[in-house]
C-alpha atoms as a PDB file:
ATOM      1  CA  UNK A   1    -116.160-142.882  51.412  1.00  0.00           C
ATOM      2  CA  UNK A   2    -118.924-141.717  53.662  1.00  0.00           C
ATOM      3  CA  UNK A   3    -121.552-144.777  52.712  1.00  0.00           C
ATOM      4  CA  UNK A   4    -121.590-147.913  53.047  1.00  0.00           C
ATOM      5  CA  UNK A   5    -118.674-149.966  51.678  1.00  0.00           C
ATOM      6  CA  UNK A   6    -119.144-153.881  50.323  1.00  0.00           C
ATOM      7  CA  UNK A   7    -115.528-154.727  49.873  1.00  0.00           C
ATOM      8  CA  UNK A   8    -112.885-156.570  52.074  1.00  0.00           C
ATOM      9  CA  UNK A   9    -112.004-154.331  54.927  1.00  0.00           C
ATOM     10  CA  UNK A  10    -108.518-154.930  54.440  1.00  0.00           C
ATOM     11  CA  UNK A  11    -108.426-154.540  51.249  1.00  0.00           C
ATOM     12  CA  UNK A  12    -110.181-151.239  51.093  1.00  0.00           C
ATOM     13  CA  UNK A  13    -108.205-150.060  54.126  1.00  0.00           C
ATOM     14  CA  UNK A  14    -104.901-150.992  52.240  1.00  0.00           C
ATOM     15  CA  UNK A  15    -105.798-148.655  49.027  1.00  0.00           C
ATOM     16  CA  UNK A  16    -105.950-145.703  51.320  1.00  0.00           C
ATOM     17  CA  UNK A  17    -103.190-143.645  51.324  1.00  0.00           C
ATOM     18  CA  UNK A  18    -101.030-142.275  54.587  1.00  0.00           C
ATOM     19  CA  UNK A  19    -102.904-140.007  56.756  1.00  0.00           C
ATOM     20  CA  UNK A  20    -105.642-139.164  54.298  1.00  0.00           C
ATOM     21  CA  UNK A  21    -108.455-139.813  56.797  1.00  0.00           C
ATOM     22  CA  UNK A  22    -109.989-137.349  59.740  1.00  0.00           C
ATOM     23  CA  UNK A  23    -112.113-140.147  61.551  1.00  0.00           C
ATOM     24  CA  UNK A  24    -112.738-143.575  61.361  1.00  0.00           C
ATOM     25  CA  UNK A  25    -115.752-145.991  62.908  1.00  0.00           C
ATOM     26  CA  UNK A  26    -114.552-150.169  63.980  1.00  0.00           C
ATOM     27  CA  UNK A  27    -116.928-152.342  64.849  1.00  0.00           C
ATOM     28  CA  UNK A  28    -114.917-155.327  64.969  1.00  0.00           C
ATOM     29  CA  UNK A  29    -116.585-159.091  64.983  1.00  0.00           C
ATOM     30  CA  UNK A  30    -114.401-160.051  67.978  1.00  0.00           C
ATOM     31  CA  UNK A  31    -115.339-163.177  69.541  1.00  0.00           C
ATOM     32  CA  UNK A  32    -113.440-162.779  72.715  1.00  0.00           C
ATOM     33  CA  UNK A  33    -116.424-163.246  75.059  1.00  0.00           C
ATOM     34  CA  UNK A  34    -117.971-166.033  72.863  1.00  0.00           C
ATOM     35  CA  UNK A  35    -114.476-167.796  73.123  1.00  0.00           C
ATOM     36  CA  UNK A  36    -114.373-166.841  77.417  1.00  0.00           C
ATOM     37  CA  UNK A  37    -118.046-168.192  77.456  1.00  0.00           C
ATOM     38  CA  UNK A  38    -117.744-171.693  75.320  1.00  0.00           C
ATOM     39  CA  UNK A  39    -121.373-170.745  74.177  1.00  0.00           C
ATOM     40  CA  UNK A  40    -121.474-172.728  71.157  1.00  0.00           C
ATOM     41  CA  UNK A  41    -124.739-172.955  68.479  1.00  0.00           C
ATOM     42  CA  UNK A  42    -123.843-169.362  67.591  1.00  0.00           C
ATOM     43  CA  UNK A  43    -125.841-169.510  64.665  1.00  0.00           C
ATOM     44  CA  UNK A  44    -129.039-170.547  66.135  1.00  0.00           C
ATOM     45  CA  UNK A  45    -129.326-167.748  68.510  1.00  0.00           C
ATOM     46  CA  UNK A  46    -127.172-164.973  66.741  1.00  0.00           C
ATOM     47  CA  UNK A  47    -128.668-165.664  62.828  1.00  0.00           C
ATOM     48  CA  UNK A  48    -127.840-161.747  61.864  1.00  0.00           C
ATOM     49  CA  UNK A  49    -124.606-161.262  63.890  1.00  0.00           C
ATOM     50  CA  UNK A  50    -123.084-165.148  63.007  1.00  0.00           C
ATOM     51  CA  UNK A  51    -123.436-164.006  59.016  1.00  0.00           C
ATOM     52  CA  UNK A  52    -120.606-161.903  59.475  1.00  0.00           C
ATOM     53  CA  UNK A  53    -116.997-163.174  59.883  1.00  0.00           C
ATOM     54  CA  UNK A  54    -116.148-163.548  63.560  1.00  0.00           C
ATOM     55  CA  UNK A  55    -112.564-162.144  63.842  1.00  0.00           C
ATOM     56  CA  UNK A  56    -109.683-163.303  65.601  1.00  0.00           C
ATOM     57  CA  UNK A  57    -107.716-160.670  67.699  1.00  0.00           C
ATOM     58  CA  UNK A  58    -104.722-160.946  65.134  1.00  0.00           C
ATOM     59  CA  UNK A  59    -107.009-159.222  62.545  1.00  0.00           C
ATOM     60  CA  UNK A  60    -108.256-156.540  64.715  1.00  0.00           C
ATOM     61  CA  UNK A  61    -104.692-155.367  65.368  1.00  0.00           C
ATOM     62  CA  UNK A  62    -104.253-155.453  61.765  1.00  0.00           C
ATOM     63  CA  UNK A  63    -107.479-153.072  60.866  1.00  0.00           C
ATOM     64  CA  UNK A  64    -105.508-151.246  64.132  1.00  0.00           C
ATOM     65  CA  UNK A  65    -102.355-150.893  62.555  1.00  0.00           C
ATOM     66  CA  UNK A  66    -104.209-150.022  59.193  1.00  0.00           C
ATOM     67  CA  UNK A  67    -106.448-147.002  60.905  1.00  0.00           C
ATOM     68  CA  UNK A  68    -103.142-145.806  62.784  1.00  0.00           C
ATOM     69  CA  UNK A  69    -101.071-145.183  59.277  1.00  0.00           C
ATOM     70  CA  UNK A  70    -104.374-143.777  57.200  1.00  0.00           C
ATOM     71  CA  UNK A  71    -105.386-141.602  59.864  1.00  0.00           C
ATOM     72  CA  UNK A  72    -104.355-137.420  59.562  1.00  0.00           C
ATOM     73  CA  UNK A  73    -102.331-136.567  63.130  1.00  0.00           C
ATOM     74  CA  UNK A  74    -104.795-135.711  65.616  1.00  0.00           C
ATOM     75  CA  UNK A  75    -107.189-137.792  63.861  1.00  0.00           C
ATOM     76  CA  UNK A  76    -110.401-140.079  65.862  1.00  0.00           C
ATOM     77  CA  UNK A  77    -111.055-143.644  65.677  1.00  0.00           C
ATOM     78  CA  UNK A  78    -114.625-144.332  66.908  1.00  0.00           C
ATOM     79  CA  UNK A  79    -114.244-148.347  68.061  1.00  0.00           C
ATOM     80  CA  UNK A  80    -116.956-150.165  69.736  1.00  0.00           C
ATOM     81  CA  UNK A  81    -116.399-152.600  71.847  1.00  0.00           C
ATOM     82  CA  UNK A  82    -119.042-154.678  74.370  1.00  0.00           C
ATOM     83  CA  UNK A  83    -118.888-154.919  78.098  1.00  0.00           C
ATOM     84  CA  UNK A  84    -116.583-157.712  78.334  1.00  0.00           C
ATOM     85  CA  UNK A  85    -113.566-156.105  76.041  1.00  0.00           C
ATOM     86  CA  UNK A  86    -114.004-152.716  77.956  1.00  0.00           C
ATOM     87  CA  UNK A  87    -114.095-154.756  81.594  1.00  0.00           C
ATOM     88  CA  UNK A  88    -110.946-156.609  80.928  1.00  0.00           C
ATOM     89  CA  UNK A  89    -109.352-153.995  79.287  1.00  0.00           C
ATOM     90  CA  UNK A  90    -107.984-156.367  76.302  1.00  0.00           C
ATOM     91  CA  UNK A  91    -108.881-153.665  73.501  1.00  0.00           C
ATOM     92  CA  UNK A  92    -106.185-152.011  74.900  1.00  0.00           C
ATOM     93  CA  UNK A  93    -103.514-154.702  73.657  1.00  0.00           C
ATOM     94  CA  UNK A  94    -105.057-154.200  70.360  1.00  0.00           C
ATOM     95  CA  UNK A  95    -103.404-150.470  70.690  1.00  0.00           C
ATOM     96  CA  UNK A  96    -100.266-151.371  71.493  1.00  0.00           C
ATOM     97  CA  UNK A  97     -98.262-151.194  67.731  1.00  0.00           C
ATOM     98  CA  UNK A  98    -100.009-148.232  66.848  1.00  0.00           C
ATOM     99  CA  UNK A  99    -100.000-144.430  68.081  1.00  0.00           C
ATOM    100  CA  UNK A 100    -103.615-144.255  69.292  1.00  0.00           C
ATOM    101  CA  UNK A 101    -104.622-143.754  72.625  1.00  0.00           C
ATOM    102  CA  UNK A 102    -107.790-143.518  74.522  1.00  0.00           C
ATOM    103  CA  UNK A 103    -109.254-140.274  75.099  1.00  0.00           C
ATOM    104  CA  UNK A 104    -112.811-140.658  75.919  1.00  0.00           C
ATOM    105  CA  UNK A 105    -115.740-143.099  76.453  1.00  0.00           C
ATOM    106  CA  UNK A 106    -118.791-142.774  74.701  1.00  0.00           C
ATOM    107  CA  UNK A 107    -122.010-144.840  75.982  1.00  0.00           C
ATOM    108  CA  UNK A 108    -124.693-145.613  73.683  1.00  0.00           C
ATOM    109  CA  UNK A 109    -128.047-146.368  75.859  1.00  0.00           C
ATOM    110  CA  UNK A 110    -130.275-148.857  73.469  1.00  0.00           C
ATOM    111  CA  UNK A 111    -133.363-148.121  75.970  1.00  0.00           C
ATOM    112  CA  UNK A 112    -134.390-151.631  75.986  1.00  0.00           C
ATOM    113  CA  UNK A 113    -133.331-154.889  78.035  1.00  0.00           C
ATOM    114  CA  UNK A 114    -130.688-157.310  76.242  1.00  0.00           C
ATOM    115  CA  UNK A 115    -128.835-160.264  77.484  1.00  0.00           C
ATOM    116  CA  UNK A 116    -126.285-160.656  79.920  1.00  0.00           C
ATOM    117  CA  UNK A 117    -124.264-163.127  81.889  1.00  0.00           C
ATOM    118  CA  UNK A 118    -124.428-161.608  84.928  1.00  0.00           C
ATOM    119  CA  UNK A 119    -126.441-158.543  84.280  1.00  0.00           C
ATOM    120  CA  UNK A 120    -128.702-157.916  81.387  1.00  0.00           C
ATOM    121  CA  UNK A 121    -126.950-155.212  78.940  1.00  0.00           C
ATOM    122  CA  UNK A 122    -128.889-151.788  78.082  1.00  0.00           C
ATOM    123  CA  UNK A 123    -125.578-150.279  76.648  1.00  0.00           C
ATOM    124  CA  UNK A 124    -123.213-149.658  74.104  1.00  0.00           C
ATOM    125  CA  UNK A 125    -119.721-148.681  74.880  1.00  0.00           C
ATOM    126  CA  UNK A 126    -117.869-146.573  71.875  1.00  0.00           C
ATOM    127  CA  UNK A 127    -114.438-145.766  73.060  1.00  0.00           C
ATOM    128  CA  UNK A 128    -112.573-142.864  71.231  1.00  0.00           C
ATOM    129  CA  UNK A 129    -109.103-143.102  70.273  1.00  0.00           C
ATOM    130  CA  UNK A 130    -106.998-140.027  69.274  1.00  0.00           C
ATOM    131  CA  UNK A 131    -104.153-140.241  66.936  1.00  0.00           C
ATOM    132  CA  UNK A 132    -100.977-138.507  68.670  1.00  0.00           C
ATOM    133  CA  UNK A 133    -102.904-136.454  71.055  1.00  0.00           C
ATOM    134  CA  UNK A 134    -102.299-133.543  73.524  1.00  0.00           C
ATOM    135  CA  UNK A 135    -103.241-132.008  76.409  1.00  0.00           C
ATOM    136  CA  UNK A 136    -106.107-129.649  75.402  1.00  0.00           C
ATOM    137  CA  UNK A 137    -107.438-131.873  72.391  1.00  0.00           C
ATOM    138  CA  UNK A 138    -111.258-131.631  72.621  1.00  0.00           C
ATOM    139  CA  UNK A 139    -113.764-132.972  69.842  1.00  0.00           C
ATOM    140  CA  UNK A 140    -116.487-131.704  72.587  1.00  0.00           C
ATOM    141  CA  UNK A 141    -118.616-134.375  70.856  1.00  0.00           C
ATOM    142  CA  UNK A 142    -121.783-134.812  72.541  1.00  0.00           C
ATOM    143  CA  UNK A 143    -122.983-135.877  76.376  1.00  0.00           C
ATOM    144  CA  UNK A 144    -121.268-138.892  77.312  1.00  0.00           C
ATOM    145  CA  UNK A 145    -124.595-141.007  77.012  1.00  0.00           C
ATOM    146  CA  UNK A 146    -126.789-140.608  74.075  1.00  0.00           C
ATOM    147  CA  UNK A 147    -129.716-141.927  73.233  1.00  0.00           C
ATOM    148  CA  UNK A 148    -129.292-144.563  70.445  1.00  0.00           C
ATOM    149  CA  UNK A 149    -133.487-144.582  69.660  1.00  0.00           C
ATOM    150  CA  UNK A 150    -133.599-140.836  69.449  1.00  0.00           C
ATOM    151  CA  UNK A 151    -129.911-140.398  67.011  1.00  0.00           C
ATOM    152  CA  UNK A 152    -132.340-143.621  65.246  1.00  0.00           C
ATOM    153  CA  UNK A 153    -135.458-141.503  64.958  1.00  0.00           C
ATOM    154  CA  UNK A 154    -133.264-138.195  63.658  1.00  0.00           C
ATOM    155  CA  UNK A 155    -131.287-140.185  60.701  1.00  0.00           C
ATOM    156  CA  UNK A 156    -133.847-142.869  60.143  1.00  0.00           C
ATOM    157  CA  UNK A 157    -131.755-146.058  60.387  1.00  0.00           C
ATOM    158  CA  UNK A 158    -129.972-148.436  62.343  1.00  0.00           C
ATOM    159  CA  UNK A 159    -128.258-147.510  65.763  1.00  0.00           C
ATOM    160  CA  UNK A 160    -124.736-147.917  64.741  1.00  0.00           C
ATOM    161  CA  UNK A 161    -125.652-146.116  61.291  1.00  0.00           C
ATOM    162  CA  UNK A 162    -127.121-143.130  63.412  1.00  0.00           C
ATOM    163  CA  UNK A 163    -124.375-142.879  65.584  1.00  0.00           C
ATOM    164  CA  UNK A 164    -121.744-142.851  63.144  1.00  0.00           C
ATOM    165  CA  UNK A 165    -123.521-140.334  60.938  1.00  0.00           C
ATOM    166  CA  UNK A 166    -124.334-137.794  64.021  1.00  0.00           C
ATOM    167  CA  UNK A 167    -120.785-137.973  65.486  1.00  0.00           C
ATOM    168  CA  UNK A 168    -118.953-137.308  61.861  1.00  0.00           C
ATOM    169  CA  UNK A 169    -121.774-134.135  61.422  1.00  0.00           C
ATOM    170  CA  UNK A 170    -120.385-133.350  64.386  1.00  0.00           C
ATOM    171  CA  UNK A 171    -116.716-133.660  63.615  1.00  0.00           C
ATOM    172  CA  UNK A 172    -116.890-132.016  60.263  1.00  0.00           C
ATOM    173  CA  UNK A 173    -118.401-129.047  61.904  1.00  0.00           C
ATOM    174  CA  UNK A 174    -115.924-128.835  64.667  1.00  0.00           C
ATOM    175  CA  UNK A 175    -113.143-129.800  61.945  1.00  0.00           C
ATOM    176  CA  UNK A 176    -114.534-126.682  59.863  1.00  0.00           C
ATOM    177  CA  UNK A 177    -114.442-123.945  62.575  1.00  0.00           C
ATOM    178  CA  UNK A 178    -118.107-123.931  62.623  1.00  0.00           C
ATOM    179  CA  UNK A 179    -118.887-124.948  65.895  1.00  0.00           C
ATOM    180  CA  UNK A 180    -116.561-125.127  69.168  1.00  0.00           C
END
């Protein structure tokens, strides 16, 4: 399972069985600020990001409720949002049927300008979610701000590739007893 995956997320999600799964990465299509915004002509300025399925908030809980019953106890959800989910605090609706809570904020910096509304966006916010978790739990992941163009340099791909794959070496190692 650790590659990349061309099948229907729900569909794959479904044939995994009960807490058979240590840590999973959502990037979710939401369109919550593009709905808050009324930007319109998606397509013209987003051509990469409007091939992809936008996804109403009904289907996010679902891949939610999906990651909550595959996931081992104690297990991580990685699940990147964008400024205006973590400012209004509506991913945390998205929780509510399931056992996950959040346990940590991780903040990708791209170390370039983007867009904004109000201020132009240099980051990437990748909030972790624990599965039943207790005082003490500690993944001791990384510094709260990495660098996305050095994890890019180190496993030669995309950002959200290079983040995934550097935060699951890191998790197998700590899951292994190797490193604490």
């Amino acid at each position: 399972m650790d590659a990349s995956n061309e099948a229907e997320g729900r569909e794959f999600m479904a044939a995994l069985g009960d807490k058979s799964v240590p840590i999973v990465f959502l990037d979710p299509q939401f369109r919550g600020v593009l709905d808050k915004q009324h930007y319109g002509n998606e397509g013209i300025r987003q051509k990469w990001r409007a091939r992809l399925p936008q996804m109403e908030e009904a289907t996010i809980i679902e891949f939610i409720q999906q990651i909550d019953r595959v996931l081992v106890s104690k297990g991580h959800c990685f699940l990147w949002v964008d400024k205006f989910h973590l400012c209004s605090r509506n991913f945390l609706d998205w929780l509510q049927s399931s056992d996950l809570k959040a346990v940590d904020l991780l903040i990708g910096n791209k170390m370039k300008m983007g867009r904004g509304y109000r201020t132009r966006r240099q980051l990437e916010y990748l909030i972790v979610l624990q599965k039943e978790p207790e005082p003490g739990d500690s993944l001791n992941l990384c510094p709260t701000l990495f660098d996305e163009v050095a994890l890019v340099r180190q496993w030669g791909r995309q950002a959200a590739y290079s983040v995934t794959k550097a935060l699951s070496a890191r998790c197998a190692a700590i899951q292994s007893g190797s490193s604490r």
